[in-house]
N, C-alpha and C. Protein backbone atom coordinates (compact mmCIF):
# COMPACT_ATOMS: atom_id res chain seq x y z
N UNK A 1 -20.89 -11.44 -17.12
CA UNK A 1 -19.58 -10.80 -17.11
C UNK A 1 -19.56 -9.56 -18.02
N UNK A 2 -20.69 -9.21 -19.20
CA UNK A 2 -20.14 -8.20 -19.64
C UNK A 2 -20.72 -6.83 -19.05
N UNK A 3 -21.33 -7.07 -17.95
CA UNK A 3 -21.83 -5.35 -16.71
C UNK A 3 -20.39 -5.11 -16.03
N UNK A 4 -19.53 -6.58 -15.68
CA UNK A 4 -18.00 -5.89 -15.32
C UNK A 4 -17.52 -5.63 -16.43
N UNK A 5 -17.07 -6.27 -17.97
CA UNK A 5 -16.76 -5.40 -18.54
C UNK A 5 -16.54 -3.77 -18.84
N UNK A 6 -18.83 -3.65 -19.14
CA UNK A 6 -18.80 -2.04 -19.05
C UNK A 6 -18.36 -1.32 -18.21
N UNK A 7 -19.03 -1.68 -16.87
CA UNK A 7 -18.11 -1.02 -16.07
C UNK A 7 -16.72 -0.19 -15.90
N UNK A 8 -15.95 -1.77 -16.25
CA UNK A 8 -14.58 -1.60 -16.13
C UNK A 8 -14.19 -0.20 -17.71
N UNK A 9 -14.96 -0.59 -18.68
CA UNK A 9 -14.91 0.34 -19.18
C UNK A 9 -14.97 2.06 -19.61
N UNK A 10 -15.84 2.05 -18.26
CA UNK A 10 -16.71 3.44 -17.95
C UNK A 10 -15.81 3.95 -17.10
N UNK A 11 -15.17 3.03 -16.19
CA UNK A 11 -14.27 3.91 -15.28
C UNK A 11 -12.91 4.17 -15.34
N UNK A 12 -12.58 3.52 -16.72
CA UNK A 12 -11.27 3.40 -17.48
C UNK A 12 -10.30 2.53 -17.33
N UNK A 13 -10.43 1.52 -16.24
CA UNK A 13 -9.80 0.40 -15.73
C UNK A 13 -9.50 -0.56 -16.24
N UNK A 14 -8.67 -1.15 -16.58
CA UNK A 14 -9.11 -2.42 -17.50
C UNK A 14 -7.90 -3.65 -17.25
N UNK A 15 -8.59 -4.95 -17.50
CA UNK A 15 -6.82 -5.84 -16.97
C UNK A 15 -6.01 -5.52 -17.37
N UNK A 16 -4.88 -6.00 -16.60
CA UNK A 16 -3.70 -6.19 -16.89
C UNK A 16 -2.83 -4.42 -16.76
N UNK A 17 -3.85 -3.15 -16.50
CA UNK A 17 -3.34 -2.30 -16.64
C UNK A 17 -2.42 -1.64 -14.96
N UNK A 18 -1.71 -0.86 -15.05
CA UNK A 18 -0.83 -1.06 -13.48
C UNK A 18 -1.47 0.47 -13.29
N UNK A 19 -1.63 0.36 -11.94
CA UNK A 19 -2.48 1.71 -11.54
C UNK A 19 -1.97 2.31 -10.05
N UNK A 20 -2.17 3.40 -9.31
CA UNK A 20 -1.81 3.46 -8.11
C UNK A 20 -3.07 3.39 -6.86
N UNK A 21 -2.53 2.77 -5.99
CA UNK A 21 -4.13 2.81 -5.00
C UNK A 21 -2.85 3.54 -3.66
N UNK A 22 -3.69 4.37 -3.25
CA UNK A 22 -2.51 5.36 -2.85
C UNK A 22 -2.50 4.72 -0.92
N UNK A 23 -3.06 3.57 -0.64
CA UNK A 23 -2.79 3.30 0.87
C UNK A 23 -1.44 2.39 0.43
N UNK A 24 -1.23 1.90 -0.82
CA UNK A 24 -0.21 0.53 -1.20
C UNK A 24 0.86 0.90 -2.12
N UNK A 25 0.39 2.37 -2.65
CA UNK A 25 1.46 2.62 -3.98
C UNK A 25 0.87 1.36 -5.82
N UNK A 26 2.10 1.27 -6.55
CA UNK A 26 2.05 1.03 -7.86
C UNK A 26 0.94 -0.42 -7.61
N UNK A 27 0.25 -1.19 -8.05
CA UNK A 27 -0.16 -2.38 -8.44
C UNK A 27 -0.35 -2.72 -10.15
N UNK A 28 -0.94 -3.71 -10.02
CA UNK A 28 -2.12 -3.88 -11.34
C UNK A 28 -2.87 -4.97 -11.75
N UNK A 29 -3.93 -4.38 -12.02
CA UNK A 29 -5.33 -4.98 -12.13
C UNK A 29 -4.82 -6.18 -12.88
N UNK A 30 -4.90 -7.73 -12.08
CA UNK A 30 -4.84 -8.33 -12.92
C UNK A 30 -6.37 -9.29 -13.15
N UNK A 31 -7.32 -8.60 -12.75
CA UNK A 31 -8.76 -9.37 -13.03
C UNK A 31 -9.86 -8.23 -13.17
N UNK A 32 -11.24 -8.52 -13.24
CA UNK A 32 -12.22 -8.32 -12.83
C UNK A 32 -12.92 -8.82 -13.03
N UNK A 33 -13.52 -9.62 -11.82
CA UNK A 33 -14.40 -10.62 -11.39
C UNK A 33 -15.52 -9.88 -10.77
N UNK A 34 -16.64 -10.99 -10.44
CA UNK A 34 -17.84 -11.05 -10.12
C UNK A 34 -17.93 -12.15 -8.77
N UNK A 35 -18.26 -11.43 -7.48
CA UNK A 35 -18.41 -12.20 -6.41
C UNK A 35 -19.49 -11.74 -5.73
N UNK A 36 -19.96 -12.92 -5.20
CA UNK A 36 -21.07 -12.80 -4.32
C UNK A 36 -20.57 -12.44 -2.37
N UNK A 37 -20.34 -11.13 -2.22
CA UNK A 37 -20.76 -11.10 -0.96
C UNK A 37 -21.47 -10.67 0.02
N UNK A 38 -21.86 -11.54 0.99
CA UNK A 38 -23.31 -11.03 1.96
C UNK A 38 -24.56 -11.23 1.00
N UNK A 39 -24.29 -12.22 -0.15
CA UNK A 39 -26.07 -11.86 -0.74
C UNK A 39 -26.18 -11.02 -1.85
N UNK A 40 -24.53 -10.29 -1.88
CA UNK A 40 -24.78 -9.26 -2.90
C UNK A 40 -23.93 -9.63 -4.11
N UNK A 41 -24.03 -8.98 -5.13
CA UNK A 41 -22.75 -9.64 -6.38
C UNK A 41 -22.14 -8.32 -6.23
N UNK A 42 -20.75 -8.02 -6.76
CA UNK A 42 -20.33 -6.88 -6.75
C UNK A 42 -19.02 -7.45 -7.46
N UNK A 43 -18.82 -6.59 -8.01
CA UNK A 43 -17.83 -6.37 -9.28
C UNK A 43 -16.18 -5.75 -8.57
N UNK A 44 -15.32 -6.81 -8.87
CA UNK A 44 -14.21 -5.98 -7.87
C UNK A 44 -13.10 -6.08 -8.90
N UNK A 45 -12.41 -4.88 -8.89
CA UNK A 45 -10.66 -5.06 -9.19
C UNK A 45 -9.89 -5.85 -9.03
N UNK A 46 -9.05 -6.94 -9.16
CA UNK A 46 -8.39 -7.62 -8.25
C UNK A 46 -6.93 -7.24 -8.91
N UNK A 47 -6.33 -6.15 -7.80
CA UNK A 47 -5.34 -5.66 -7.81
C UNK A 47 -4.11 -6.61 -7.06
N UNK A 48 -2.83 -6.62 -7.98
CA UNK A 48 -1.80 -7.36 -7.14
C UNK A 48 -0.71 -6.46 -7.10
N UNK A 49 0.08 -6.06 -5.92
CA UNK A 49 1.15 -5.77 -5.60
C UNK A 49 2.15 -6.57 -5.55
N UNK A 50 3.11 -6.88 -6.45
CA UNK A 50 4.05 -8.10 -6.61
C UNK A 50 5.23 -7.91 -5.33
N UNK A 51 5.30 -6.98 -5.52
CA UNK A 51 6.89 -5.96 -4.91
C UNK A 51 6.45 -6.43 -3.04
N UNK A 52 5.21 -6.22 -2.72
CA UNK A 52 4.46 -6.39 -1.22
C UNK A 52 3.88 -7.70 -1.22
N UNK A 53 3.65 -8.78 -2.11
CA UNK A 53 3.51 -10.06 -2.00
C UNK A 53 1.62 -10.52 -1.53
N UNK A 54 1.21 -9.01 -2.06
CA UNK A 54 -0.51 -8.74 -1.71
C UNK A 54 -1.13 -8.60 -2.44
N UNK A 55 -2.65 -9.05 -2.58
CA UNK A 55 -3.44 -8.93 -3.62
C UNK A 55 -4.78 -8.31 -2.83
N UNK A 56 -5.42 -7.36 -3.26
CA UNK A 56 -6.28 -6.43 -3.05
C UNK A 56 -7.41 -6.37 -3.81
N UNK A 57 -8.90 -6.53 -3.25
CA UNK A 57 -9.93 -7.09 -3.98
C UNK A 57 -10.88 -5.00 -4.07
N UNK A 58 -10.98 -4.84 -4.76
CA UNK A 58 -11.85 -3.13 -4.62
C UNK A 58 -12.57 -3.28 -5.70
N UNK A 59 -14.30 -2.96 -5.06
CA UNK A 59 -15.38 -2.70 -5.56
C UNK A 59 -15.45 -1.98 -6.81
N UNK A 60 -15.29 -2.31 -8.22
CA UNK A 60 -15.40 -1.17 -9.36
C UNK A 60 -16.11 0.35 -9.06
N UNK A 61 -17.37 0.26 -8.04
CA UNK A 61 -18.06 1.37 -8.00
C UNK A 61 -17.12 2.21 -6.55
N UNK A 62 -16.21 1.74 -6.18
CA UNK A 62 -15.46 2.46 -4.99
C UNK A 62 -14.15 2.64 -5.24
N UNK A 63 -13.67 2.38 -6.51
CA UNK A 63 -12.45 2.57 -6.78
C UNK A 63 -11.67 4.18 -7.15
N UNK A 64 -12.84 4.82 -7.52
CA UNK A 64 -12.64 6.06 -7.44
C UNK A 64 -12.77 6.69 -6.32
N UNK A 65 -13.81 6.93 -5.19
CA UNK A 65 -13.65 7.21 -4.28
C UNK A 65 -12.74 7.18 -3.32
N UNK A 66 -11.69 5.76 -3.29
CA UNK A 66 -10.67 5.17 -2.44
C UNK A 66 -9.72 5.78 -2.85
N UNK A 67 -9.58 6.69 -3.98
CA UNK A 67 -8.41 7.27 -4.68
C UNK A 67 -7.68 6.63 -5.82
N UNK A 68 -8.04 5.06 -6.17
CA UNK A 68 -7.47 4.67 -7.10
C UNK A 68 -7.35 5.09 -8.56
N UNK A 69 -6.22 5.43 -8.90
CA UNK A 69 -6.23 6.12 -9.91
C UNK A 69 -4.97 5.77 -11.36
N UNK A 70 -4.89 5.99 -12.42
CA UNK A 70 -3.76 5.48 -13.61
C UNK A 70 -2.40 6.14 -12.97
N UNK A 71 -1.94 5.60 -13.68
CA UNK A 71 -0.51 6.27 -13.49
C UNK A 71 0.09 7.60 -13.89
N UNK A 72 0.86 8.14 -13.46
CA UNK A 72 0.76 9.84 -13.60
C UNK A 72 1.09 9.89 -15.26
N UNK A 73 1.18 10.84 -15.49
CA UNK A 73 1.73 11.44 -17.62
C UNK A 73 2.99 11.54 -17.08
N UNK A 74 3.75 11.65 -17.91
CA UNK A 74 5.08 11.61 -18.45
C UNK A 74 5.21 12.91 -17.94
N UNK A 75 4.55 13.97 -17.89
CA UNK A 75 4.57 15.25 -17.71
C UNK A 75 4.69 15.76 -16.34
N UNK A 76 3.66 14.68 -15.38
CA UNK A 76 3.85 15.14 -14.14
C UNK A 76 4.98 14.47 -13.40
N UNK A 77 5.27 13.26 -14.42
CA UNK A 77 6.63 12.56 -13.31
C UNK A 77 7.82 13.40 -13.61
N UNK A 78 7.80 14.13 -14.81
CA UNK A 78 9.13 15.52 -14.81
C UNK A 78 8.68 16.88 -13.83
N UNK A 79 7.58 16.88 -13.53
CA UNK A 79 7.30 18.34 -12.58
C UNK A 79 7.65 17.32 -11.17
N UNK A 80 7.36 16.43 -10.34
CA UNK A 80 7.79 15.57 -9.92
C UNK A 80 9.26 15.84 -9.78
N UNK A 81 10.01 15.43 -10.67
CA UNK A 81 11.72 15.59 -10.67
C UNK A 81 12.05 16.83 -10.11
N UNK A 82 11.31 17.79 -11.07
CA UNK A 82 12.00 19.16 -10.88
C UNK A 82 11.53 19.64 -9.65
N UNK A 83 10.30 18.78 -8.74
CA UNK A 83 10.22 19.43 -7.39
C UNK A 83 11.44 18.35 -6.40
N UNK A 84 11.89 17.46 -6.78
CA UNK A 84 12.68 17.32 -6.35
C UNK A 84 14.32 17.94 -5.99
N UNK A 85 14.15 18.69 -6.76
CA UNK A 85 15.55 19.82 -7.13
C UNK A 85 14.74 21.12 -6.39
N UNK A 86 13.87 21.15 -5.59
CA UNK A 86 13.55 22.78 -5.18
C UNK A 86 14.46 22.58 -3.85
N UNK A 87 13.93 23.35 -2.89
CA UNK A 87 14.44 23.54 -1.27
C UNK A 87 13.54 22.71 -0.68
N UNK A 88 14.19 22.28 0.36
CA UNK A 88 13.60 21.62 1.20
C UNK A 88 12.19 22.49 2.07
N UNK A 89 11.19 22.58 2.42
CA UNK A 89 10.62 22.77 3.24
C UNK A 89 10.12 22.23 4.71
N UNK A 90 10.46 22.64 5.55
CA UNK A 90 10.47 21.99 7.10
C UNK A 90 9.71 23.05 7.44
N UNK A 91 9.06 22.52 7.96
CA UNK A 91 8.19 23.30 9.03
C UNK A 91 8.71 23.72 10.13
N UNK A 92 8.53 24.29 11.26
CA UNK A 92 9.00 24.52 12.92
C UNK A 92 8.67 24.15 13.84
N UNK A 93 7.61 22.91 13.20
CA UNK A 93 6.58 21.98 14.52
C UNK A 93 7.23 21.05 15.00
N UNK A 94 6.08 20.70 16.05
CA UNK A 94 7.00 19.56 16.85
C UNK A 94 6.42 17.81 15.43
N UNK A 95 7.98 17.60 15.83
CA UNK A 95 8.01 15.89 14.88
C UNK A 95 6.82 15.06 14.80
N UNK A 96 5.90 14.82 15.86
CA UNK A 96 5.02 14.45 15.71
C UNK A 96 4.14 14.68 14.81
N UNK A 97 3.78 16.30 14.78
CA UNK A 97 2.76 16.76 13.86
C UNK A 97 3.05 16.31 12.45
N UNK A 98 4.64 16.71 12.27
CA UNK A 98 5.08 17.22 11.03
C UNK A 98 5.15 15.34 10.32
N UNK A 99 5.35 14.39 11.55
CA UNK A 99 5.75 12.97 10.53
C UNK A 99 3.72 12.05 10.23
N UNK A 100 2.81 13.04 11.23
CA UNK A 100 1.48 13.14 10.71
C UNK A 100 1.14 13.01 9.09
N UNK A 101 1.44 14.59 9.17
CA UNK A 101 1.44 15.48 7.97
C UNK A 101 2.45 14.22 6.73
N UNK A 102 3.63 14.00 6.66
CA UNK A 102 4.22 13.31 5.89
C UNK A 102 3.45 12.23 5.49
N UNK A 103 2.90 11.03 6.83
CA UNK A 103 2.20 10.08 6.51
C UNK A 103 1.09 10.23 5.61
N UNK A 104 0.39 11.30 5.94
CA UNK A 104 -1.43 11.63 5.16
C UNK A 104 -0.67 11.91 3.04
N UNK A 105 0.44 12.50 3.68
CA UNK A 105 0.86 13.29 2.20
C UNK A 105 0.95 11.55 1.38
N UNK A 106 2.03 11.06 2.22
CA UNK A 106 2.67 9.60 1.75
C UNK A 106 1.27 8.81 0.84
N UNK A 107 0.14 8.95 1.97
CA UNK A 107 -1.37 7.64 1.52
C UNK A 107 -1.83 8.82 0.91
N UNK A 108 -1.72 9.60 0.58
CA UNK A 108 -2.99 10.72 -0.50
C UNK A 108 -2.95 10.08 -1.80
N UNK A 109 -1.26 9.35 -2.20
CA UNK A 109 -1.64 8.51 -4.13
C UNK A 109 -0.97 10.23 -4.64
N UNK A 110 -1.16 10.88 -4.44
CA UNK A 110 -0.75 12.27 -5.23
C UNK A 110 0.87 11.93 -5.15
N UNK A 111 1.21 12.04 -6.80
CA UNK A 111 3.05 11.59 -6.81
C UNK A 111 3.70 13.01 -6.38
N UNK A 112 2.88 14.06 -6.50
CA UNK A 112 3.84 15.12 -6.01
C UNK A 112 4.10 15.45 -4.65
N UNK A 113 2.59 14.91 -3.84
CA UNK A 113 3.00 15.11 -2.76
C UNK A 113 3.82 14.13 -1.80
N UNK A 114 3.76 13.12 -2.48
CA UNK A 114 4.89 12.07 -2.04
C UNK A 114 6.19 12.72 -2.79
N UNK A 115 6.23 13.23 -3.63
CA UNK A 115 7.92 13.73 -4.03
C UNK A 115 8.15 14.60 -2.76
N UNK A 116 6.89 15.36 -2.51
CA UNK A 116 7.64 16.38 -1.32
C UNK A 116 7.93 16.09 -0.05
N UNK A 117 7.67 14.72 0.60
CA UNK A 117 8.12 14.11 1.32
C UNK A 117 9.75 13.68 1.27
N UNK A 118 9.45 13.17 -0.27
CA UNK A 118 11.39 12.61 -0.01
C UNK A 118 11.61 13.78 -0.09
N UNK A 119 11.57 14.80 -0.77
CA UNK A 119 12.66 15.85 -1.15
C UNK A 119 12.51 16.43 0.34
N UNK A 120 11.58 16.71 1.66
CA UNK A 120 11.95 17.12 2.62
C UNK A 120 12.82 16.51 3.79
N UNK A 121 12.89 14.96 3.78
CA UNK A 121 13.45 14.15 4.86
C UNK A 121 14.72 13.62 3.72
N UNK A 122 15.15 14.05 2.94
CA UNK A 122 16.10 13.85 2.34
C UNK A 122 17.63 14.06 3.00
N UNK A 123 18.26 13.42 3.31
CA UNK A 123 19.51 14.11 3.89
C UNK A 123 20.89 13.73 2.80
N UNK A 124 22.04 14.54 2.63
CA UNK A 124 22.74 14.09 1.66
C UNK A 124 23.97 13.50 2.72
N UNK A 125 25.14 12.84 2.01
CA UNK A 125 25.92 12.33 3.39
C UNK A 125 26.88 13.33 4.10
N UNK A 126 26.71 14.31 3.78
CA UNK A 126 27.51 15.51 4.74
C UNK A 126 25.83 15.99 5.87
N UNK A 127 25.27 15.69 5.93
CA UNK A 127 24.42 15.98 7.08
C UNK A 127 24.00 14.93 8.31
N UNK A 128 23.90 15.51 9.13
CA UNK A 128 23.70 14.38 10.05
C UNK A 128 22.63 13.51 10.04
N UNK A 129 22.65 12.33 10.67
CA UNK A 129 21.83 11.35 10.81
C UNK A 129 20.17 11.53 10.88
N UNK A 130 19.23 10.67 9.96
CA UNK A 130 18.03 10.82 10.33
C UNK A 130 17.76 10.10 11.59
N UNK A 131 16.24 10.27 12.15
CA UNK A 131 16.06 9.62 13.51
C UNK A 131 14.79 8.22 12.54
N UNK A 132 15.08 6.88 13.20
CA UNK A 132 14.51 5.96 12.67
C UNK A 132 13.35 6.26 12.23
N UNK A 133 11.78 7.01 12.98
CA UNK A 133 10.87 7.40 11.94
C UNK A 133 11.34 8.62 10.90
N UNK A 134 12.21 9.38 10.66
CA UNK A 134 12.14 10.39 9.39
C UNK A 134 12.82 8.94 8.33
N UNK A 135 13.22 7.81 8.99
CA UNK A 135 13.81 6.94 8.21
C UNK A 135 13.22 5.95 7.40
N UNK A 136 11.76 6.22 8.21
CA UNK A 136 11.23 4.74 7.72
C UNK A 136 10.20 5.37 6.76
N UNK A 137 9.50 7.00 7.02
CA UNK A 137 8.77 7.96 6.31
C UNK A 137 9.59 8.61 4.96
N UNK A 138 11.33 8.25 4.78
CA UNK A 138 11.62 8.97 3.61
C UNK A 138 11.81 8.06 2.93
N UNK A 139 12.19 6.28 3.43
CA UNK A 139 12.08 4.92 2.47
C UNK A 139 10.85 4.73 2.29
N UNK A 140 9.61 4.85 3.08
CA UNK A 140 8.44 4.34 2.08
C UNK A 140 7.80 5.43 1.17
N UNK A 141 8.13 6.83 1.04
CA UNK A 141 7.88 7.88 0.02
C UNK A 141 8.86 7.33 -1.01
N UNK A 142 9.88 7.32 -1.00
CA UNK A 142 11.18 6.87 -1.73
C UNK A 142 10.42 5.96 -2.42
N UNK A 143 10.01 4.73 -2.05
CA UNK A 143 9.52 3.59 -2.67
C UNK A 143 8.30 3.97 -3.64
N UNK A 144 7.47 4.42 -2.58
CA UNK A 144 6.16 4.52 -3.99
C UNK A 144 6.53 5.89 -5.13
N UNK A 145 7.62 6.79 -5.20
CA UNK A 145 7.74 7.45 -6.31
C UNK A 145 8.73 6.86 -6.84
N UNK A 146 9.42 5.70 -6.53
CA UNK A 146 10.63 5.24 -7.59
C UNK A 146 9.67 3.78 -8.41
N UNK A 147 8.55 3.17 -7.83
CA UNK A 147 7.60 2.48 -8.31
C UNK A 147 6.79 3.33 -9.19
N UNK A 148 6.49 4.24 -9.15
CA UNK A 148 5.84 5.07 -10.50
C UNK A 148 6.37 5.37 -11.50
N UNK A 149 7.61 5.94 -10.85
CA UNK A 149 8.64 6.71 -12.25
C UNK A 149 9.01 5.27 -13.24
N UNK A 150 9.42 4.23 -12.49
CA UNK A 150 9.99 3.51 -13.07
C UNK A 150 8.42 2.08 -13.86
N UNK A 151 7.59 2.52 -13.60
CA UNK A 151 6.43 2.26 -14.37
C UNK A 151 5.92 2.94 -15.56
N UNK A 152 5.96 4.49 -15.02
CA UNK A 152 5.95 4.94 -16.12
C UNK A 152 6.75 5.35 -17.29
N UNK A 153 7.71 5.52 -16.56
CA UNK A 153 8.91 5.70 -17.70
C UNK A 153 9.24 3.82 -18.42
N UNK A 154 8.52 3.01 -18.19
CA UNK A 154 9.06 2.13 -18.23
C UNK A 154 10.47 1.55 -17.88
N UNK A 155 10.81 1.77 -16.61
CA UNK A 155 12.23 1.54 -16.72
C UNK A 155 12.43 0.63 -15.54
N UNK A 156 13.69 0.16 -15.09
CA UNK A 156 13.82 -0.55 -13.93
C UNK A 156 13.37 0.48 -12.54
N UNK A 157 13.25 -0.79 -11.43
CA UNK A 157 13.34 0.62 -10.21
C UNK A 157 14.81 1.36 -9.81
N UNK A 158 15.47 0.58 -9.97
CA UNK A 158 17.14 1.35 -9.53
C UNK A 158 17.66 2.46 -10.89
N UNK A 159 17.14 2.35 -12.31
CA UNK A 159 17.32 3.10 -13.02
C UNK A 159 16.55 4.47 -12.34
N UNK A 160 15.21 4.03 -12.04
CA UNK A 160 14.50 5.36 -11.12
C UNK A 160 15.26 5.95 -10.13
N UNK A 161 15.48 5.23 -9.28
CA UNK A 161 16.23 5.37 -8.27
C UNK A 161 17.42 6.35 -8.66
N UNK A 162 18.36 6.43 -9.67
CA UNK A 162 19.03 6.72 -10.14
C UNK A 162 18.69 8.40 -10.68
N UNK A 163 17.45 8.60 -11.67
CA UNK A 163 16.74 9.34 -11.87
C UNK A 163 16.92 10.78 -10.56
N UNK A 164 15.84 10.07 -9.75
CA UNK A 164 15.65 10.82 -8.37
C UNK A 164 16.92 11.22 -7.64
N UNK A 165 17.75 10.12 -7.41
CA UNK A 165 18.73 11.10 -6.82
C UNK A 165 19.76 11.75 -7.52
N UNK A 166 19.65 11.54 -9.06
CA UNK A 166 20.19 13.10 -9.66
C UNK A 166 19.46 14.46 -9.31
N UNK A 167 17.93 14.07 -9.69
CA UNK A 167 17.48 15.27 -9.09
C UNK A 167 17.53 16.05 -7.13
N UNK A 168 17.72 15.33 -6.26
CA UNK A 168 17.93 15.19 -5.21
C UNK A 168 19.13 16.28 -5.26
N UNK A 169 20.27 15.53 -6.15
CA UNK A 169 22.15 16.15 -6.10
C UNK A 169 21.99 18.14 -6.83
N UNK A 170 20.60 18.08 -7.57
CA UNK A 170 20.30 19.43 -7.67
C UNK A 170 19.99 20.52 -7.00
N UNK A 171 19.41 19.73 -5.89
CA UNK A 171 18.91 20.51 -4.90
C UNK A 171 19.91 21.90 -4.14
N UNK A 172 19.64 23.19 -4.26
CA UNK A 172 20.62 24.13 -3.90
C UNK A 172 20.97 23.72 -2.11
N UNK A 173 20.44 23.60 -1.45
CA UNK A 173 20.89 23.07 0.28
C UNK A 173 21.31 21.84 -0.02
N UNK A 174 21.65 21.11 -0.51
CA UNK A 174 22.55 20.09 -0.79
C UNK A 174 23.84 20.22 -1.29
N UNK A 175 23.52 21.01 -2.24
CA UNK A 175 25.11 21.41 -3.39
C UNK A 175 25.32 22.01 -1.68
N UNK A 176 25.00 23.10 -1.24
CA UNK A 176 25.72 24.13 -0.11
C UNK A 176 26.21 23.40 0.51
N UNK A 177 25.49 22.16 1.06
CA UNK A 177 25.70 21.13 2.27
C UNK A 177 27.11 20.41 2.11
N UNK A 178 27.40 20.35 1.24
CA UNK A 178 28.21 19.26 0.65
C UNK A 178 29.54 20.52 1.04
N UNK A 179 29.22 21.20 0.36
CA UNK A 179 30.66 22.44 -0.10
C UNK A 179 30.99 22.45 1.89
N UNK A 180 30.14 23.33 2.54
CA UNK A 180 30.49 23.26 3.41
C UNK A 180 30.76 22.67 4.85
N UNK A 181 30.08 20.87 4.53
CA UNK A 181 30.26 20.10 5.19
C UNK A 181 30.02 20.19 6.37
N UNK A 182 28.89 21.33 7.00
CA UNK A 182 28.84 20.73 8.25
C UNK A 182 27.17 21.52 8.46
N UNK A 183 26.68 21.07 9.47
CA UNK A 183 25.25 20.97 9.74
C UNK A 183 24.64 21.92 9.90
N UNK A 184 25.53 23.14 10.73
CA UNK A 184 25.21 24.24 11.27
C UNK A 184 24.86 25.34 9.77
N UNK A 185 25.78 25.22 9.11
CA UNK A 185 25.48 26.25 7.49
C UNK A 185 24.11 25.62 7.03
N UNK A 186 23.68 24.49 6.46
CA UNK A 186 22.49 24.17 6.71
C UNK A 186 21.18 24.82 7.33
N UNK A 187 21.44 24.24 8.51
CA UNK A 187 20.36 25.19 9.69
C UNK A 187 20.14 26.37 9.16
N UNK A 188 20.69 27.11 9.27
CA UNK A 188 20.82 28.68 9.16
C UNK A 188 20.12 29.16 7.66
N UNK A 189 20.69 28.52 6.83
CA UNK A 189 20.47 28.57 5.12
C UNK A 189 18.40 28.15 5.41
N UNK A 190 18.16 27.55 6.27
CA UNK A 190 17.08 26.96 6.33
C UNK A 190 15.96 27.61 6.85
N UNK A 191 16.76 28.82 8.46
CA UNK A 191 15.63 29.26 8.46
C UNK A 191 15.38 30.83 7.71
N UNK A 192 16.72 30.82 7.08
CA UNK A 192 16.27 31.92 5.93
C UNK A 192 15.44 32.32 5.04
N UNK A 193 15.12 30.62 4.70
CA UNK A 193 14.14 30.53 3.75
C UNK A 193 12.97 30.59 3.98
């Protein structure tokens, strides 16, 4: 046991610490064990997602490659916020491409580019309705950056939650949205930008 130790040491991992594996969002390492499979021994993470009711076994020597990585600094979950307060960016493609593009951003583990997901499928309640996938692509971005913030900030998730959509209520096409209540000022404000 002490080659998983070093290991675990070399790659900065260590129990009990909560980390992001970016196909699942927040977990944390609550082992590292030594198993034999196929003949081989190999040294694995054993990551649990409490929140998803899953536990996830990853190779110490593939944990970097897979993207697993610590939790962001204090620093990037405020650049984070404050990209949550920019403009929305939409593209002009067809939905397909563009809820592609969201998904790859969503599993990249990068918290900013999951902020720029919610902050783009964001709608405030003076805009009209999302369509069930921009719905199900802006709750599971939603989820894995209100599971970070609220890890790293140490705080609850609805305190996060809370967090984010102050920054959200910053957003200048929102404040507009609101004032002028209807969809079409929006649009327009949108493809100005």
């Amino acid at each position: 046991m002490t080659t998983a130790k070093k290991s675990a040491q070399r790659l900065g991992f260590k129990s009990g610490e909560a980390i992001v594996y970016p196909a699942h969002g927040v977990g944390r390492i609550t082992a590292i064990e030594e198993q034999e499979i196929a003949g081989f021994k190999l040294e694995l993470y054993v990551v649990s997602f409490d929140k998803d009711k899953m536990v996830l076994r990853v190779p110490t020597g593939k944990a970097s490659s897979v993207g697993m990585r610590k939790l962001a600094e204090p620093a990037l979950v405020q650049k984070a916020l404050d990209v949550l307060t920019g403009r929305a960016r939409v593209k002009r493609t067809m939905w397909s491409r563009r809820a592609q593009e969201y998904e790859a951003k969503i599993n990249s583990g990068d918290l900013i580019a999951v902020t720029e997901v919610v902050r783009d499928l964001y709608r405030s309640e003076a805009q009209p309705e999302q369509s069930y996938s921009e719905r199900q692509l802006y709750e599971s971005a939603l989820d894995r950056i209100v599971r970070e913030i609220a890890a790293v900030n140490k705080i609850t998730d609805t305190e996060a939650l809370k967090l984010i959509e102050q920054s959200l209520a910053k957003s200048p096409r929102r404040v507009k949205g609101a004032e002028d209540g209807d969809a079409e000022g929006d649009d327009m404000q949108e493809e100005a930008a």
